[in-house]
Protein backbone atom coordinates (compact mmCIF):
# COMPACT_ATOMS: atom_id res chain seq x y z
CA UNK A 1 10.81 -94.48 -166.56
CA UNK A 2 13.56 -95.89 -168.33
CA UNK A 3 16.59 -93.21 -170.17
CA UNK A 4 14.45 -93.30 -173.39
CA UNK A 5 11.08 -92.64 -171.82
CA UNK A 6 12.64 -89.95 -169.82
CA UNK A 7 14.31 -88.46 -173.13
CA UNK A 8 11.57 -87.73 -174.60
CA UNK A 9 9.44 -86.69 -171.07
CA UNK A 10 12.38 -84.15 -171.29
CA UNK A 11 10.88 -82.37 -174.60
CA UNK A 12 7.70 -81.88 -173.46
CA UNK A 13 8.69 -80.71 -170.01
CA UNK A 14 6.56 -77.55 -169.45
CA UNK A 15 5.57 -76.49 -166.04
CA UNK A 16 1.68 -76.41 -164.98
CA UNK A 17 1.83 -75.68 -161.18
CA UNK A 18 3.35 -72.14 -159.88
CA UNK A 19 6.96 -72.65 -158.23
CA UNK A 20 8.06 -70.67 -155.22
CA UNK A 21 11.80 -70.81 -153.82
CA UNK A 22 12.46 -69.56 -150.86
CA UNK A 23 15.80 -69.68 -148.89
CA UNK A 24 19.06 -68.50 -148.40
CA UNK A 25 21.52 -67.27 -151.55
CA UNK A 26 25.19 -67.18 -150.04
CA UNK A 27 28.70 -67.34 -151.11
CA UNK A 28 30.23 -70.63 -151.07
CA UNK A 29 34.36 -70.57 -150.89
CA UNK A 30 35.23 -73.72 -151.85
CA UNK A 31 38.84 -75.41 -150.89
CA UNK A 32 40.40 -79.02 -151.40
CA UNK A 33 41.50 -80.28 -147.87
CA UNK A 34 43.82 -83.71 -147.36
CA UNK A 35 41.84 -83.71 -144.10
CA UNK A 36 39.35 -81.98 -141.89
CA UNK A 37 40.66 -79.69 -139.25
CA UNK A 38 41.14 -80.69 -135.62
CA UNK A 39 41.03 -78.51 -132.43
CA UNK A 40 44.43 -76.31 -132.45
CA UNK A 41 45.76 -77.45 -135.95
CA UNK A 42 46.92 -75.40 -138.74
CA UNK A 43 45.87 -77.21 -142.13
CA UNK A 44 47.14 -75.70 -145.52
CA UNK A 45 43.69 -75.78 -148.43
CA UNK A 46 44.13 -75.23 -152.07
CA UNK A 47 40.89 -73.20 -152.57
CA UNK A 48 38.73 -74.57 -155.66
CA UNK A 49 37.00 -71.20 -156.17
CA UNK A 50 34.46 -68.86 -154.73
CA UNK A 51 30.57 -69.50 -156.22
CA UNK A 52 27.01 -68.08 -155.28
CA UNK A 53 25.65 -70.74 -153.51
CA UNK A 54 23.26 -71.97 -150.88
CA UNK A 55 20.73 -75.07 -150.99
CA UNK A 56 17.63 -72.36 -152.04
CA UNK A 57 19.99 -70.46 -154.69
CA UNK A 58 20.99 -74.27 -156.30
CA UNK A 59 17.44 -75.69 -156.23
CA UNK A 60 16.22 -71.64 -157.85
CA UNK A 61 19.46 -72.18 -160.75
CA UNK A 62 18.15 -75.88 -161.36
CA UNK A 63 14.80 -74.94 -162.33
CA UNK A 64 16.02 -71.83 -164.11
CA UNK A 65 18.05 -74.38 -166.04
CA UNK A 66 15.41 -76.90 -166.76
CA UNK A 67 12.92 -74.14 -168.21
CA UNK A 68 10.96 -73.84 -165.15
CA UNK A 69 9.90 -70.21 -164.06
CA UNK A 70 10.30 -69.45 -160.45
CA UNK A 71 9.27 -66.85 -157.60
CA UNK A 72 12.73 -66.38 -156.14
CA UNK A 73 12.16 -65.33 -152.19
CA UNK A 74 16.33 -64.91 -151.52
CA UNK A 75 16.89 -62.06 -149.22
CA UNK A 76 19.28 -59.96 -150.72
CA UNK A 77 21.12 -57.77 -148.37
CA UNK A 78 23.53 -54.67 -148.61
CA UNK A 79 27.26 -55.46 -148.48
CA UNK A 80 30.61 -57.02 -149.68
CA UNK A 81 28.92 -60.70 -150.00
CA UNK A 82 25.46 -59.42 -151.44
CA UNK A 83 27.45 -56.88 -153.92
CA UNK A 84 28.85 -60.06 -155.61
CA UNK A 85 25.50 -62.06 -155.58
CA UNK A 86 22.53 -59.38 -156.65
CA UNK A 87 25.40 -59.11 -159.42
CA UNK A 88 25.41 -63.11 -160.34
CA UNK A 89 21.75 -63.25 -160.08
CA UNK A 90 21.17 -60.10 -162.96
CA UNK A 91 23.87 -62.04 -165.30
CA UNK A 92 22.38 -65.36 -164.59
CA UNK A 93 18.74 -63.24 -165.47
CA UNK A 94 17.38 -64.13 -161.73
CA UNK A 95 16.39 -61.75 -159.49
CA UNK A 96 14.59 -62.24 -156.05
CA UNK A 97 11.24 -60.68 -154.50
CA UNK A 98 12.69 -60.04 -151.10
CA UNK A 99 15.59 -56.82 -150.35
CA UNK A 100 16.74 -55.57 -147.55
CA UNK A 101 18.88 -53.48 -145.57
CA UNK A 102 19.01 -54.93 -142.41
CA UNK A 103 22.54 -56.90 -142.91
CA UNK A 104 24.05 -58.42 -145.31
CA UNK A 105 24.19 -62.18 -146.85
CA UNK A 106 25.73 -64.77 -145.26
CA UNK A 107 28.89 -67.11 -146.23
CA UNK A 108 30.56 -70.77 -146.29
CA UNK A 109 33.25 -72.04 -146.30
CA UNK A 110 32.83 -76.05 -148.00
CA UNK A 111 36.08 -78.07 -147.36
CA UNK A 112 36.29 -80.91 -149.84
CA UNK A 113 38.08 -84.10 -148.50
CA UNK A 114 39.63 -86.67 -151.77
CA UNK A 115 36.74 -88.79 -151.64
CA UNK A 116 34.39 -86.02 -152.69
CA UNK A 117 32.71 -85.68 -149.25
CA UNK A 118 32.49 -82.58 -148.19
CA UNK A 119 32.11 -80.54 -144.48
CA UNK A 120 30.33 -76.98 -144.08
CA UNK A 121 31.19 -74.13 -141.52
CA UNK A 122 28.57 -70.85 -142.32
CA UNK A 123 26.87 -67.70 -141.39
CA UNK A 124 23.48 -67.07 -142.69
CA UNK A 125 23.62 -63.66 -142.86
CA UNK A 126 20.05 -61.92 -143.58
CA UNK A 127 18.99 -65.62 -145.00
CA UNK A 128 17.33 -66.32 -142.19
CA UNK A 129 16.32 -63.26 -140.70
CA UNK A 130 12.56 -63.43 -141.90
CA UNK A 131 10.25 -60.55 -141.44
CA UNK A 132 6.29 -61.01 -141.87
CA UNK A 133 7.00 -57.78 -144.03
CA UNK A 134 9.07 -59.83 -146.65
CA UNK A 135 6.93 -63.01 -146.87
CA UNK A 136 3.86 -60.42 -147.36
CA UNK A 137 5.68 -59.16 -151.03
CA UNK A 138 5.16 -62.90 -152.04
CA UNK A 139 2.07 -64.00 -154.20
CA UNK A 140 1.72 -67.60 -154.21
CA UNK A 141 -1.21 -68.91 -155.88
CA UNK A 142 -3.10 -72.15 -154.99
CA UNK A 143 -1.60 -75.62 -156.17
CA UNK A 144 1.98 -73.76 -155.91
CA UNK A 145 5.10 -76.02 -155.12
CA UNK A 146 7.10 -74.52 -152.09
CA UNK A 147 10.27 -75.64 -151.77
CA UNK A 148 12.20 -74.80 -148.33
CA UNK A 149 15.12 -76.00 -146.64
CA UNK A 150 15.77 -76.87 -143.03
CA UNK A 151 18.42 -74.17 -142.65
CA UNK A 152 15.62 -71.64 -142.33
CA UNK A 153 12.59 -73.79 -141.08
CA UNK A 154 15.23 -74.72 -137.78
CA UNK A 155 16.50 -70.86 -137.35
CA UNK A 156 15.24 -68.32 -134.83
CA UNK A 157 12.43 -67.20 -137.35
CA UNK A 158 11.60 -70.90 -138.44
CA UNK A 159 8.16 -69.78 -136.71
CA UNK A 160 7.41 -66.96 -139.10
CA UNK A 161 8.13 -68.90 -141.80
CA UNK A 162 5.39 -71.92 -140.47
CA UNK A 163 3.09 -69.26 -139.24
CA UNK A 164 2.79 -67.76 -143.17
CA UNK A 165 2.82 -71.16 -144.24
CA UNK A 166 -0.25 -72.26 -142.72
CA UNK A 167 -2.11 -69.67 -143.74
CA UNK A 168 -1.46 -69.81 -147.61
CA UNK A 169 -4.16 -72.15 -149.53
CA UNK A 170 -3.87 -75.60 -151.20
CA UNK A 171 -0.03 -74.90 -151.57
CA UNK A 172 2.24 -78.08 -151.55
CA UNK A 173 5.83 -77.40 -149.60
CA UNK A 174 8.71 -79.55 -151.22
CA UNK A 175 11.21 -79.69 -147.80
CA UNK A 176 14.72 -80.94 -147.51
CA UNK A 177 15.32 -80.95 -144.00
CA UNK A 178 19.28 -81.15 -144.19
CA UNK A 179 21.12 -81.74 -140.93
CA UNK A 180 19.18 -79.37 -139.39
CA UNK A 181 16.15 -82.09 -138.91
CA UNK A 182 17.18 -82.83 -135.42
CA UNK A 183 16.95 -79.32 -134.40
CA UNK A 184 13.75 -78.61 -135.01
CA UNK A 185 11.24 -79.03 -131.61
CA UNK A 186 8.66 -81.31 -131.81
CA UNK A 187 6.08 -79.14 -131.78
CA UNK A 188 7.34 -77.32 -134.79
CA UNK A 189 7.89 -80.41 -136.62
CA UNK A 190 4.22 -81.24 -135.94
CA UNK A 191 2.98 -78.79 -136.84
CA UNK A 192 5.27 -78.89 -140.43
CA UNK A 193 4.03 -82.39 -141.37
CA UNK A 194 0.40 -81.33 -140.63
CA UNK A 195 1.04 -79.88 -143.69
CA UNK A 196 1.45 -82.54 -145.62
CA UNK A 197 4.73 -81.71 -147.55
CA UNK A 198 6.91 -83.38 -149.92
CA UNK A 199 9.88 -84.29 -147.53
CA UNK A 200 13.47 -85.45 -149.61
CA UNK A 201 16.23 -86.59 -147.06
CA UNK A 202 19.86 -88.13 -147.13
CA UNK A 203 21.02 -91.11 -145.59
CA UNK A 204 21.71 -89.99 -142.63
CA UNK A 205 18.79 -87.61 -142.28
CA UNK A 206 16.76 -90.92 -142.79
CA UNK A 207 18.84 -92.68 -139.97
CA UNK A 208 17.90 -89.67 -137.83
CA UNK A 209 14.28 -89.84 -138.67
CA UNK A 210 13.73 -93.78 -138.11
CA UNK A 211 15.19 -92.87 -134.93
CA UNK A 212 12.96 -90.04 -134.27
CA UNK A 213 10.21 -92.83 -135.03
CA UNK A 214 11.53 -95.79 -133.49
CA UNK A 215 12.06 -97.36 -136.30
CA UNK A 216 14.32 -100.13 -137.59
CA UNK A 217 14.90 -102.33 -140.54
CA UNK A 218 16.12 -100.02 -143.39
CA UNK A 219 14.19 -97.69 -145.42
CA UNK A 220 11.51 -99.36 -146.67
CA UNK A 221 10.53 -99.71 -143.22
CA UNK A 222 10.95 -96.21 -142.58
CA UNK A 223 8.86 -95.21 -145.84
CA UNK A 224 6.01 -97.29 -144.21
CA UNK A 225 5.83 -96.09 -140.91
CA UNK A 226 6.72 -92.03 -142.41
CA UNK A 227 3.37 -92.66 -144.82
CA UNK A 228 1.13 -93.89 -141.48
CA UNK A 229 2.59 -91.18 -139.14
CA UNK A 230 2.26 -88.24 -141.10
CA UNK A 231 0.47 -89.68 -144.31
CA UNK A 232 3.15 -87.35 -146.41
CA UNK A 233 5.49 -88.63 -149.17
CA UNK A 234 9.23 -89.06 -148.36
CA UNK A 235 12.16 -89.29 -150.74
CA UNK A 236 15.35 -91.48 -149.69
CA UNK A 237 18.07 -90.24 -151.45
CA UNK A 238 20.99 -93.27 -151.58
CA UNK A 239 23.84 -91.48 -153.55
CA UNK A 240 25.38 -93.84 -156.10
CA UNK A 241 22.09 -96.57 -155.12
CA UNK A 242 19.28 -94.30 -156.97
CA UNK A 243 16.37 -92.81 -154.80
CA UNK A 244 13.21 -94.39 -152.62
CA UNK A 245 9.87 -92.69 -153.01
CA UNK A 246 6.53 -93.41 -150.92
CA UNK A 247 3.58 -91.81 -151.33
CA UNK A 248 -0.07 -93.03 -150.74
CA UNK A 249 -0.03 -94.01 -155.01
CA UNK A 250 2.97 -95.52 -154.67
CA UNK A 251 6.44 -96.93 -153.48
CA UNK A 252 9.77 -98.11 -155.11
CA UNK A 253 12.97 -97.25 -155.94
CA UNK A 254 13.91 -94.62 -158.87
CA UNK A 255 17.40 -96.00 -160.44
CA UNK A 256 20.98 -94.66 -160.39
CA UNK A 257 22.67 -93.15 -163.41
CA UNK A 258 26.70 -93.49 -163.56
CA UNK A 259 28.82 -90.41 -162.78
CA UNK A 260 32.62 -90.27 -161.94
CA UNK A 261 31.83 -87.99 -158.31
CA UNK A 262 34.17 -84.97 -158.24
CA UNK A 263 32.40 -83.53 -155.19
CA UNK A 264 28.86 -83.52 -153.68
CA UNK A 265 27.74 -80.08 -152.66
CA UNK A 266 24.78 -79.04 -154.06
CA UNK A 267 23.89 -82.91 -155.05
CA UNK A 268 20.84 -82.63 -152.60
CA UNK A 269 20.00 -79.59 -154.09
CA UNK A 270 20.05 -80.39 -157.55
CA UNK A 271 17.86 -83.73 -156.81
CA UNK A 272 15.71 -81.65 -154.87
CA UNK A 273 15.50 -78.92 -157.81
CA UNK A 274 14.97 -82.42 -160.67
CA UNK A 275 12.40 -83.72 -159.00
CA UNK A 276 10.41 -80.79 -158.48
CA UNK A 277 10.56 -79.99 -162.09
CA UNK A 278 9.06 -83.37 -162.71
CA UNK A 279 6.52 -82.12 -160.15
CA UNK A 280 5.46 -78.92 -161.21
CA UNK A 281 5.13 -80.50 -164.55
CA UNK A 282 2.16 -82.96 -163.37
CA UNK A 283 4.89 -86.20 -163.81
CA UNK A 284 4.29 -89.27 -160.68
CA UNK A 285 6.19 -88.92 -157.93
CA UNK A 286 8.52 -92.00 -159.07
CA UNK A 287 9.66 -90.18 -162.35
CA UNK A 288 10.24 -87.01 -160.56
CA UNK A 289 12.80 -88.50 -158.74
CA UNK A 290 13.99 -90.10 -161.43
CA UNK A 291 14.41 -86.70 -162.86
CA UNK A 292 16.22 -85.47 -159.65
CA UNK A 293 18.29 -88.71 -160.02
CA UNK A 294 19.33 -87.74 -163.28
CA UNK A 295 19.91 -83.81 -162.26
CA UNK A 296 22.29 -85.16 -159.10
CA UNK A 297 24.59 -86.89 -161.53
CA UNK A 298 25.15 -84.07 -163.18
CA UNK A 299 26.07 -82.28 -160.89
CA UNK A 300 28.44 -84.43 -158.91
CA UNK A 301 30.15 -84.96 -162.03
CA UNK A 302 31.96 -81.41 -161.78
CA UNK A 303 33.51 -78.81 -159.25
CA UNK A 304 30.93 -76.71 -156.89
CA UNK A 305 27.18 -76.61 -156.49
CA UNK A 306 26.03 -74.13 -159.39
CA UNK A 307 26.53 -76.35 -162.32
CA UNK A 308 22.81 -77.83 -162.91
CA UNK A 309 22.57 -78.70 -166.76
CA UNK A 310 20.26 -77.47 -168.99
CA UNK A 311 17.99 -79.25 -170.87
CA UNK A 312 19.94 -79.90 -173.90
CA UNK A 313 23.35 -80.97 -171.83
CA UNK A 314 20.98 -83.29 -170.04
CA UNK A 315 19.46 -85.08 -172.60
CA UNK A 316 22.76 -85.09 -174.12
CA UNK A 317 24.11 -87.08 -171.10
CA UNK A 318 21.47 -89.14 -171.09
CA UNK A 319 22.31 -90.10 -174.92
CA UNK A 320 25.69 -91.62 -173.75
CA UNK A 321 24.10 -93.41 -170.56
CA UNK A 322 22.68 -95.66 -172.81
CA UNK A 323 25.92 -96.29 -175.00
């Protein structure tokens, strides 16, 4: 799908399979730093700002901004840090399915280096405290898309959350391992690809998981041996190099679009939230991502994780990628 085709994909884009988000919503504090911390030092940051974040809350504000209607499972606590956020959600017109009172939401701080990269340090909070009690509020109807992160699949409760997961019917989970994928035990992760989700991972995630496969010779080689292992599709994401894709259809690379990178947080999670609106709309697997691809520039383009664009400042970007 070239910038024209995906134009006008982008005024038809209407949803036809349920979405279900489920995840963490935090506060990010976001700070510039010259360099990263080492053991016993005392570095001065010039703080950027403080955002509701968290990969679950980005992926939700994505497809809020793309037109697509979600069920929001973000457990909302009681306290200072889920004060601020149950307030952003009702202003941003999101709400989520799951409350509690049982502690309240968790915190990070992101520290920024010049070239964009940036470093996390967190606490969950009641993000990943999951209760069969709050997963039973959810309806999720067959042929939903389930998007989860590794944050929460990897946590104490990861098993709850695989447990309910395996019991829901004909429901497609969309799963972004994170750095978390080499903490999950095998047996877990088994029992995860058994059922058959969408996985999207980062470079190094990928390294991790050619490892994990004894694999070598980049990541079309990986894509290969992923497809025969688990017979699941698998997203590469290569930054500023575009996107792999394999699935049992197809295989390829979705292209780059330009962006000036201010920072990356939230760039996973606004590919992740792209391409499932590409999904949930009934597009291939390759344009999806292309979609995400698109979404991701965005976003790296400005400060923090919660600007995804809306339709119109999308197409509108996409306009002057082709000037």
């Amino acid at each position: 799908m070239n910038v024209d085709e995906l134009i006008g994909a982008l005024d038809q884009l209407t949803a036809r399979r349920p979405v279900t988000v489920l995840g963490a919503v935090v506060i990010d504090v976001i700070a510039d730093a010259y360099a990263l911390p080492w053991r016993g030092c005392d570095i001065e940051l010039k703080q950027q700002g403080v955002n509701v974040g968290g990969c679950a809350f980005n992926v939700a504000l994505a497809l809020k901004r793309l037109g697509v209607d979600t069920q929001n499972a973000l457990p909302l606590g009681q306290g200072v840090w889920a004060d601020i956020i149950r307030n952003s959600l009702t202003k941003r017109g999101m709400h989520s399915a799951i409350e509690t009172d049982e502690g309240d939401n968790g915190w990070c701080l992101a520290l920024v280096e010049p070239d964009g990269e940036r470093t996390f340090m967190s606490f969950s909070g009641v993000g990943n405290q999951w209760r069969e009690a709050w997963l039973a509020k959810l309806s999720v109807p067959p042929q939903s898309l389930m998007y989860l992160a590794g944050y929460q699949l990897a946590s104490p409760r990861g098993d709850v959350l695989v447990s309910w997961l395996e019991a829901l019917s004909q429901v497609t989970p969309f799963i972004d391992f994170g750095p978390r994928i080499a903490d999950l035990p095998d047996g877990l992760m088994s029992r995860i690809m058994a059922l058959k989700p969408i996985v999207s991972l980062n470079r190094q995630e990928a390294d991790i998981a050619a490892r994990s496969l004894g694999i070598s010779g980049g990541v079309q080689a990986l894509g290969e041996a992923w497809l025969a292992r688990y017979g699941s599709p698998l997203i590469v994401r290569q930054d500023s190099e575009g996107a792999w894709f394999f699935d049992v259809e197809s295989q390829g690379r979705a292209a780059p679009f330009s962006a000036a990178v201010v920072d990356t947080i939230g760039a996973g999670d606004s590919h992740a939230g792209g391409t499932l609106a590409g999904l949930a709309a009934g597009w291939p697997l390759s344009d999806a991502v292309t979609l995400g691809n698109a979404v991701a520039s965005f976003v790296v383009s400005r400060r923090g994780g919660d600007c995804a664009p809306t339709l119109e400042e999308l197409k509108l970007r996409l306009a002057n990628e082709r000037i």
